[in-house]
Protein backbone atom coordinates (compact mmCIF):
# COMPACT_ATOMS: atom_id res chain seq x y z
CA UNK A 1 -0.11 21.48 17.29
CA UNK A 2 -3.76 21.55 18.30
CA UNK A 3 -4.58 21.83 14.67
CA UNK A 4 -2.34 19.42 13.06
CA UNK A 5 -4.19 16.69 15.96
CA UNK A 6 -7.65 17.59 15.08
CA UNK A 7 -7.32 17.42 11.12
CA UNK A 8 -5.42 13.66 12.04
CA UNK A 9 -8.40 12.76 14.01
CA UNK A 10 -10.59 14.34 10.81
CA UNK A 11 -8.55 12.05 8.48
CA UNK A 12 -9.12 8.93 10.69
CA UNK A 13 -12.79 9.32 10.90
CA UNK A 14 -13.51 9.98 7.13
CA UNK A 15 -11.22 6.99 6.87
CA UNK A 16 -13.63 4.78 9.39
CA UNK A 17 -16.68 6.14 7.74
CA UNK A 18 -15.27 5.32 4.47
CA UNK A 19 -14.22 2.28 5.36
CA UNK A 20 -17.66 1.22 6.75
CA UNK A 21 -19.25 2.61 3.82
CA UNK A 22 -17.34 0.21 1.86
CA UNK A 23 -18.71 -2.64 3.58
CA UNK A 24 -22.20 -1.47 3.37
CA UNK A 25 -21.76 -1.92 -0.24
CA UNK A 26 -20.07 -4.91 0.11
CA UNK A 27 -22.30 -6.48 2.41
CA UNK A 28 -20.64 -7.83 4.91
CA UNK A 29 -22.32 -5.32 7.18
CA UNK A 30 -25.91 -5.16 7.28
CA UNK A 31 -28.87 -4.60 9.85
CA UNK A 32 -28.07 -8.01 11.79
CA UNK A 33 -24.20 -6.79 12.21
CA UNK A 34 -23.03 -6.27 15.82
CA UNK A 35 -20.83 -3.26 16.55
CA UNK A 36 -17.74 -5.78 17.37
CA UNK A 37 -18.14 -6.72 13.60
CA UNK A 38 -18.49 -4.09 11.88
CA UNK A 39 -15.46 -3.09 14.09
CA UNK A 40 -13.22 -6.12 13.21
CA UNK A 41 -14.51 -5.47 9.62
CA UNK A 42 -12.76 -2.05 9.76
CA UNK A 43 -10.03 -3.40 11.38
CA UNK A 44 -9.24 -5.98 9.06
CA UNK A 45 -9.51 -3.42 6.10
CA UNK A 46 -7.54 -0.90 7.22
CA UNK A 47 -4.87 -3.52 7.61
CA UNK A 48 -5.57 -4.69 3.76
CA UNK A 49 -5.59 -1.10 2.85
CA UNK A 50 -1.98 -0.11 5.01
CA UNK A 51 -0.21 -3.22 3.28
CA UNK A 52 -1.69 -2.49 -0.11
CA UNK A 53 -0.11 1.37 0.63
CA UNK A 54 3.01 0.23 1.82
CA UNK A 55 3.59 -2.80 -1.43
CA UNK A 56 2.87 0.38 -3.76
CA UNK A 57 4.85 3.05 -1.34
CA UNK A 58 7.97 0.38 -2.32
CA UNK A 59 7.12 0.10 -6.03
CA UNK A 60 7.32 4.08 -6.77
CA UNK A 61 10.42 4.30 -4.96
CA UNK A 62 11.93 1.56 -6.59
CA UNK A 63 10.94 3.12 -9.51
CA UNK A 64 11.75 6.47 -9.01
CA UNK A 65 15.33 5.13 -7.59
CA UNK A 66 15.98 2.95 -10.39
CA UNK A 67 15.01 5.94 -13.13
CA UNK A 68 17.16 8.58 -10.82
CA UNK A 69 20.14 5.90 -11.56
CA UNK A 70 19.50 4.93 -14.28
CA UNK A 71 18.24 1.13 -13.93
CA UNK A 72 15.85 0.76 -16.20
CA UNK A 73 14.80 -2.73 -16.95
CA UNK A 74 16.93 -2.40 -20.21
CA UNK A 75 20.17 -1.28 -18.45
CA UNK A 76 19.85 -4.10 -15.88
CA UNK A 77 19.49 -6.81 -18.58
CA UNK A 78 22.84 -5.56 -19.79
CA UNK A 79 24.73 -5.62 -16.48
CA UNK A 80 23.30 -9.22 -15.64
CA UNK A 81 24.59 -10.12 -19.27
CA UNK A 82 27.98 -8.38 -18.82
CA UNK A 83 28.16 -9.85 -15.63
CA UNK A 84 27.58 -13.16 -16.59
CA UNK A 85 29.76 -12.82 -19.48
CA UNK A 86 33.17 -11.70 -17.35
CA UNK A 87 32.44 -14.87 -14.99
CA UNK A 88 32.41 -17.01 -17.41
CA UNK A 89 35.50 -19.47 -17.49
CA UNK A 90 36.52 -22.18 -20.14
């Protein structure tokens, strides 16, 4: 358990340096930057960066479910079709 907590807190601080690397090169931090910025700069990127990993997270599963079922695009358009087609009344 000990080991599992300090490669977590080894993730999490190659994830902070990265992240302040990345605005380094950006340049919203520079020598004038506070701490309390740079640390809402992190902040505000790892919150871009956990949304932009969750929207993808979704789009592989829905992918993955949908070619485990056998959705595809294709066979969707046909069901919508059919589907449409058997509500239609005169």
């Amino acid at each position: 358990m000990v080991k599992v907590l300090k490669y977590v807190f080894y993730v999490a601080l190659i994830f902070v340096a990265f992240l302040i690397g990345k605005g380094i090169l950006d340049g919203s931090i520079n020598r004038a930057t506070t701490v309390g910025q740079v640390m809402s700069d992190v902040q505000s990127d790892a919150g871009d960066v956990a949304s932009n990993v969750a929207d993808r997270t979704q789009e592989v599963a829905g992918a993955v479910w949908n070619s485990a079922t056998g959705n595809t695009p294709e066979v969707q358009e046909i069901v919508i079709d059919e589907t449409a087609a058997s509500n239609y009344s005169e």
